[in-house]
Protein backbone atom coordinates (compact mmCIF):
# COMPACT_ATOMS: atom_id res chain seq x y z
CA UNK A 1 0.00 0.00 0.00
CA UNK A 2 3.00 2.04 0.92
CA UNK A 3 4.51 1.83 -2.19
CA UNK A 4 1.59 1.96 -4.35
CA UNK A 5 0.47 5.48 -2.17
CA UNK A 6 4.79 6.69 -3.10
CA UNK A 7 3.90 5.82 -6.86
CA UNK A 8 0.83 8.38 -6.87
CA UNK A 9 2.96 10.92 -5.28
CA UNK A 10 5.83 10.68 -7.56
CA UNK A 11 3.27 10.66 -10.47
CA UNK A 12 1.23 13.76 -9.38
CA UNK A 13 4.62 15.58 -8.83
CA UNK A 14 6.57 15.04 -12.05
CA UNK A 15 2.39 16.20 -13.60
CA UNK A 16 3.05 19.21 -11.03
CA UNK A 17 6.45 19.66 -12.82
CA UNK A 18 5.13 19.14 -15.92
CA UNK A 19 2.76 21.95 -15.74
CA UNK A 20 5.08 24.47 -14.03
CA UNK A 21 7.88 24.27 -16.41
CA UNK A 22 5.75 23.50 -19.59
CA UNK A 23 5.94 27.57 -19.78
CA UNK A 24 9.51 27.79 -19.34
CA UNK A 25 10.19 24.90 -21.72
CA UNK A 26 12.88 26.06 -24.42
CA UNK A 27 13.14 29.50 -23.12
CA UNK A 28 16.21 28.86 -20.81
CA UNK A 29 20.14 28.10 -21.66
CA UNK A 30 19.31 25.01 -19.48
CA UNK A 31 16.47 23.05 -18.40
CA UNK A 32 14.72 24.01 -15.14
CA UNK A 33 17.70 26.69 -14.94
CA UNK A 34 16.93 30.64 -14.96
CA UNK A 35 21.00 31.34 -15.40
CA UNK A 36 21.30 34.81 -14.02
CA UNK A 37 24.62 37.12 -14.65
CA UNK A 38 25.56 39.59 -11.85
CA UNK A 39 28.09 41.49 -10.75
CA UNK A 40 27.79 40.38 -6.66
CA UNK A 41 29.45 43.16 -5.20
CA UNK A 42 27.14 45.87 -5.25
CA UNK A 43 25.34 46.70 -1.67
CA UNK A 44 22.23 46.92 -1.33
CA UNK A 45 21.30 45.37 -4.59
CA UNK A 46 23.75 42.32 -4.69
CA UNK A 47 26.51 41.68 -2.55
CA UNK A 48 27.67 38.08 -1.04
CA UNK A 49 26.26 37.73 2.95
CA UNK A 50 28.97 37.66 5.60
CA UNK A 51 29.77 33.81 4.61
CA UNK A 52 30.97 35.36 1.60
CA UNK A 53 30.15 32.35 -0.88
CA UNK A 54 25.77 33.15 -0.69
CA UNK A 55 24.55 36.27 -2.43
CA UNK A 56 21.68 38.53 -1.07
CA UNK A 57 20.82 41.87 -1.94
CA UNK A 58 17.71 43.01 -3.91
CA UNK A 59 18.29 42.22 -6.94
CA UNK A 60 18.82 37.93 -6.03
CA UNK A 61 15.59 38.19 -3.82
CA UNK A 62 14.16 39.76 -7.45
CA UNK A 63 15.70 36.92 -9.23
CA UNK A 64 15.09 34.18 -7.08
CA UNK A 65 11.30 34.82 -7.13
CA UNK A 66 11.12 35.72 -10.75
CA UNK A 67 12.29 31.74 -11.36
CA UNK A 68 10.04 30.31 -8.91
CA UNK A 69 7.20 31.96 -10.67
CA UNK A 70 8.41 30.47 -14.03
CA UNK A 71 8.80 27.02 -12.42
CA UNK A 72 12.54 27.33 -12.53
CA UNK A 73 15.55 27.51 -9.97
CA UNK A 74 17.62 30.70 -10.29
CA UNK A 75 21.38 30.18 -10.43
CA UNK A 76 23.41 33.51 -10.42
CA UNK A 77 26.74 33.90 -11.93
CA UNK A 78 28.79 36.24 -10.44
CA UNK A 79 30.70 37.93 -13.40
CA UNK A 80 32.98 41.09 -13.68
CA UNK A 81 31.16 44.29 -14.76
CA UNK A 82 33.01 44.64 -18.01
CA UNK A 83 32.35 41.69 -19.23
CA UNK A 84 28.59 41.46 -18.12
CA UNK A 85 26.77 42.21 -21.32
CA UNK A 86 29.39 40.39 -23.56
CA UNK A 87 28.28 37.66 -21.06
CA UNK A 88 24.53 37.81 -22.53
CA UNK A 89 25.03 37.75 -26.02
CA UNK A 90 27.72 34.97 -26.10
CA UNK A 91 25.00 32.73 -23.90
CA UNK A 92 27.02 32.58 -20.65
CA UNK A 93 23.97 33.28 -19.13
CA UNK A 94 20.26 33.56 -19.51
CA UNK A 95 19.94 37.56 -18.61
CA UNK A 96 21.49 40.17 -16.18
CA UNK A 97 20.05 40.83 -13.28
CA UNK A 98 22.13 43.18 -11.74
CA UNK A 99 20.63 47.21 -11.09
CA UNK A 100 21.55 47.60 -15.09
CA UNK A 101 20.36 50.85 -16.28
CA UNK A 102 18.08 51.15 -19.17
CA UNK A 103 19.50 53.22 -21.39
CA UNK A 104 19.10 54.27 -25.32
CA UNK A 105 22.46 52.49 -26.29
CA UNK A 106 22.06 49.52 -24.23
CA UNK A 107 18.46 48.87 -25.66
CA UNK A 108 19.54 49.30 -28.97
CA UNK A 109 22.28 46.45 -28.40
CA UNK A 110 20.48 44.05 -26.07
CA UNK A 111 16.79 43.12 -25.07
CA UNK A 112 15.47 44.38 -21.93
CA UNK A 113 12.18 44.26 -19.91
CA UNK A 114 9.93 46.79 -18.25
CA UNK A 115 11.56 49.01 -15.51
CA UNK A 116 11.26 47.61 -11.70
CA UNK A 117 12.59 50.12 -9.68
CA UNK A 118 13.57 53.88 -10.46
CA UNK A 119 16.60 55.55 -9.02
CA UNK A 120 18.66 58.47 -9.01
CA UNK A 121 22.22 59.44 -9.06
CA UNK A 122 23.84 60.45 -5.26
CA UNK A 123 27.28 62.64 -4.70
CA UNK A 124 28.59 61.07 -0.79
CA UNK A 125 30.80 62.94 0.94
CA UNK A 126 32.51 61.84 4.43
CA UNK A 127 30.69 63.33 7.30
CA UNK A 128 32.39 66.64 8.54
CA UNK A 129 34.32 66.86 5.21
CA UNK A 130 36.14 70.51 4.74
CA UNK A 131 34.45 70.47 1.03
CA UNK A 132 31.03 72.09 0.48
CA UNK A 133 29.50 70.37 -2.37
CA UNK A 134 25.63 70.68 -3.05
CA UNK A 135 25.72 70.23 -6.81
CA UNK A 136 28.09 68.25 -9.19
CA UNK A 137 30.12 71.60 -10.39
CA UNK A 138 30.95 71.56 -6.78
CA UNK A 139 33.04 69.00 -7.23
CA UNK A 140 35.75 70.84 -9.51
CA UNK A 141 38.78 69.88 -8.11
CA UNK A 142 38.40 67.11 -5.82
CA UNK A 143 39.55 63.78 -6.48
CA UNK A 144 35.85 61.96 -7.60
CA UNK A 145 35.40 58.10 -7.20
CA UNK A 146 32.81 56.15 -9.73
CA UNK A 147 32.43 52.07 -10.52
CA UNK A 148 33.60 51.78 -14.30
CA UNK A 149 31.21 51.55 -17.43
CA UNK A 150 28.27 52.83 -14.95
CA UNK A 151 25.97 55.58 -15.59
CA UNK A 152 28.33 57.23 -12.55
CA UNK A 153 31.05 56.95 -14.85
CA UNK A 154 29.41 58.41 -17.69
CA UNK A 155 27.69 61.34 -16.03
CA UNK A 156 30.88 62.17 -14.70
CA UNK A 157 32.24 62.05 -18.09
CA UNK A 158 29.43 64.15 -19.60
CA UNK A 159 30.22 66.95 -16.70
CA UNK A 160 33.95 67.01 -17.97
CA UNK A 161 33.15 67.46 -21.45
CA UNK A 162 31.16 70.38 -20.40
CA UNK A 163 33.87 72.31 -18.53
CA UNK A 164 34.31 70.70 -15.02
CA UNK A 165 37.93 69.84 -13.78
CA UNK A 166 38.75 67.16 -11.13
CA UNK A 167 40.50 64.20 -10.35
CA UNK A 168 38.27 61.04 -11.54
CA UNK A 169 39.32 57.46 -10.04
CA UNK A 170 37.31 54.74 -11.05
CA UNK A 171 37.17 51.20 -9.47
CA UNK A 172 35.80 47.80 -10.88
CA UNK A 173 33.76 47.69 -7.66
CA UNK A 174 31.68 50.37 -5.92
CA UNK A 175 32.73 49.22 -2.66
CA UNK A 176 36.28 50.17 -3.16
CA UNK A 177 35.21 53.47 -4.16
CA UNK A 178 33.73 53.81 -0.18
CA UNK A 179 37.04 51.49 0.96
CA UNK A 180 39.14 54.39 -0.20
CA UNK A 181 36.93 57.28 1.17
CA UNK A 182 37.38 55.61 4.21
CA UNK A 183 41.34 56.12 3.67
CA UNK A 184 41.39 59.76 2.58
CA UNK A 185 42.05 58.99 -0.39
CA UNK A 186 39.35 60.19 -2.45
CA UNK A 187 37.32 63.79 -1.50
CA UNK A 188 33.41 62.37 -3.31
CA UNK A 189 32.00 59.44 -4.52
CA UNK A 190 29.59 59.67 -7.66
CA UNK A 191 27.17 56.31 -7.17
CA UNK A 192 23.48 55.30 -7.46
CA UNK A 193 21.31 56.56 -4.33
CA UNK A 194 20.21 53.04 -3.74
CA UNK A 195 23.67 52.16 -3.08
CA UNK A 196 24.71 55.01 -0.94
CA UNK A 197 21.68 54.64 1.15
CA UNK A 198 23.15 50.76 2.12
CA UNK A 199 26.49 53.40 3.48
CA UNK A 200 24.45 56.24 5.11
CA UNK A 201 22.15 54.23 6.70
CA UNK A 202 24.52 52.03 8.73
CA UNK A 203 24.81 52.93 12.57
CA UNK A 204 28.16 55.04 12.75
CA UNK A 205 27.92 55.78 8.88
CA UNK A 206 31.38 57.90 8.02
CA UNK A 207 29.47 59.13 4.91
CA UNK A 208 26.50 61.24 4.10
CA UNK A 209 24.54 61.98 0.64
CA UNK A 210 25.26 66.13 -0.27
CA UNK A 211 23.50 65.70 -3.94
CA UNK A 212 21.06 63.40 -5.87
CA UNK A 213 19.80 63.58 -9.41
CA UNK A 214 19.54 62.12 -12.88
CA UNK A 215 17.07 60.14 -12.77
CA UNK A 216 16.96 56.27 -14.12
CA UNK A 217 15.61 53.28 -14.38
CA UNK A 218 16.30 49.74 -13.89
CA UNK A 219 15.72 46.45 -15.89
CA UNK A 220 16.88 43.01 -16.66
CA UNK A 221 18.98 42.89 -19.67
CA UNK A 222 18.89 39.70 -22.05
CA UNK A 223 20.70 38.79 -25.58
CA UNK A 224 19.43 40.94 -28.42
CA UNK A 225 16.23 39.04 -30.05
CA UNK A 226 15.48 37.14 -27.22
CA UNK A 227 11.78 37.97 -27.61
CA UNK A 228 10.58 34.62 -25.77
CA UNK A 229 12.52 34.97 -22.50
CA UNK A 230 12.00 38.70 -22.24
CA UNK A 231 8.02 38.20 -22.84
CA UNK A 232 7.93 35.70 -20.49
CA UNK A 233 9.57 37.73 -17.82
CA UNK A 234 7.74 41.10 -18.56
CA UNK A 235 4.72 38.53 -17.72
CA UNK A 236 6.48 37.64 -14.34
CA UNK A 237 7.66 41.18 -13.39
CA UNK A 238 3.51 42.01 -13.88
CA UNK A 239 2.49 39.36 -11.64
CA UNK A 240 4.97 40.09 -9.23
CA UNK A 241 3.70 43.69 -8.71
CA UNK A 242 0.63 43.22 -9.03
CA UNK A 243 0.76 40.48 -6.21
CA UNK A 244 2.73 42.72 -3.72
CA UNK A 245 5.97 40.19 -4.42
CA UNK A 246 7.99 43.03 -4.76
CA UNK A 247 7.02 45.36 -2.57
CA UNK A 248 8.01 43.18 -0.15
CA UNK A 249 11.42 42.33 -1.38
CA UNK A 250 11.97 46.39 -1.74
CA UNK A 251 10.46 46.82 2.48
CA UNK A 252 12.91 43.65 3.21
CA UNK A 253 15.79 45.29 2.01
CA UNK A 254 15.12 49.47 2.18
CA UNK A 255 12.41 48.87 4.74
CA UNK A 256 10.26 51.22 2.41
CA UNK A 257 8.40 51.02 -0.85
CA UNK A 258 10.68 52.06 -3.73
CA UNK A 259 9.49 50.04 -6.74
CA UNK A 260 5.77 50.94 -6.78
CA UNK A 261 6.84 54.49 -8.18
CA UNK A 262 8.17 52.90 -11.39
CA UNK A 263 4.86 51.43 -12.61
CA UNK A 264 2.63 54.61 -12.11
């Protein structure tokens, strides 16, 4: 009876299977697989936890529900930013996931789907600092940190080209940009607000936000004509809102609503 009772089971779970992944079927590098690149080392929006091998953040709370609700398992793929959207189109990975800006040149080269959360561009400054900066012209001639090929980058790039002189460093991680504020070694950090509310928010924070602006939007990027997968996860994104999934994952992480903004 036992086994005949473990046979039903096992029956009405691989139907169960059936029927969640029958939507999924073909769309993914990998069976049962929603391979997602990411640049882990990005606070708040993906950064490994303190065991340093499992990544958190917004962004892999994002992902891992988007595959559940597809019938898939998420696996992310933690990849250097300057090779992330090479990564996509050479089918490393099934999309990006990983607070990628939507912007004119990127859509033009790569698939994306609808916006899920909005942000803006923050200047930080160290608390107490001797430097009075409330706009980015402030900055002339401070020494200005920035992650590379970011929309930090280029709006610092953009402000240069239009007249403004300072000292640019750029880092292949944000969090070395804050490392060597912490040092004295840079004057201002150019970032996304989302990430320099993770530093301001900490008890003790060194750092404070002086200027934010520019606004911008987020998405998940996938290889250019991948009209299945990014249908199928425009679908997903619209159930998640509209089921509260991710206002939950943005009040876990901010502990405030910051994605509801970008679909009104």
């Amino acid at each position: 009876m036992k086994k005949a009772i473990f046979l039903i089971v096992v029956i009405a779970a691989g139907i169960l299977f059936a029927g969640c992944a029958k939507e999924s079927s073909g769309l993914t590098l990998k069976k049962g697989i929603l391979s997602i690149g990411m640049e882990i080392g990005y606070p708040p929006m993906e950064y490994m936890a303190s065991d340093g091998k499992t990544p958190v953040g917004f962004d892999v709370s994002m992902g891992k529900a988007i595959a559940e609700k597809m019938g898939l398992t998420a696996v992310f793929v933690d990849t250097a930013w300057d090779g992330i959207f090479a990564g996509v189109e050479t089918k490393k990975y099934d999309c990006i996931m990983s607070s990628v800006t939507l912007t004119d040149t990127r859509m033009q080269a790569h698939n994306f789907s609808k916006p899920y959360i909005r942000n803006t561009l923050a200047i930080v400054l160290p608390k107490n600092s001797k430097y009075r900066v409330k706009a980015p012209q402030d900055l002339a001639g401070l020494g200005v940190a920035y992650q590379e090929e970011t929309t930090s980058k280029f709006f610092m790039e953009e402000l240069i080209e239009a007249g403004l002189r300072c000292n640019t460093y750029e880092y292949d991680k944000v969090m070395y940009c804050f490392d060597e504020m912490k040092l004295g070694r840079v004057d201002a950090i150019m970032t996304d607000l989302l990430v320099a509310y993770e530093y301001i928010a900490k008890p003790g924070s060194l750092f404070e936000i002086v200027w934010q602006g520019g606004e911008e939007e987020f998405g998940i990027c996938m290889k250019k004509g991948n009209d299945a997968l990014t249908a199928a996860i425009d679908k997903t994104l619209d159930e998640l809102f509209e089921n509260g999934t991710m206002v939950k994952i943005s009040n876990d992480i901010f502990g405030m609503d910051l994605v509801s903004a970008v679909r009104k």
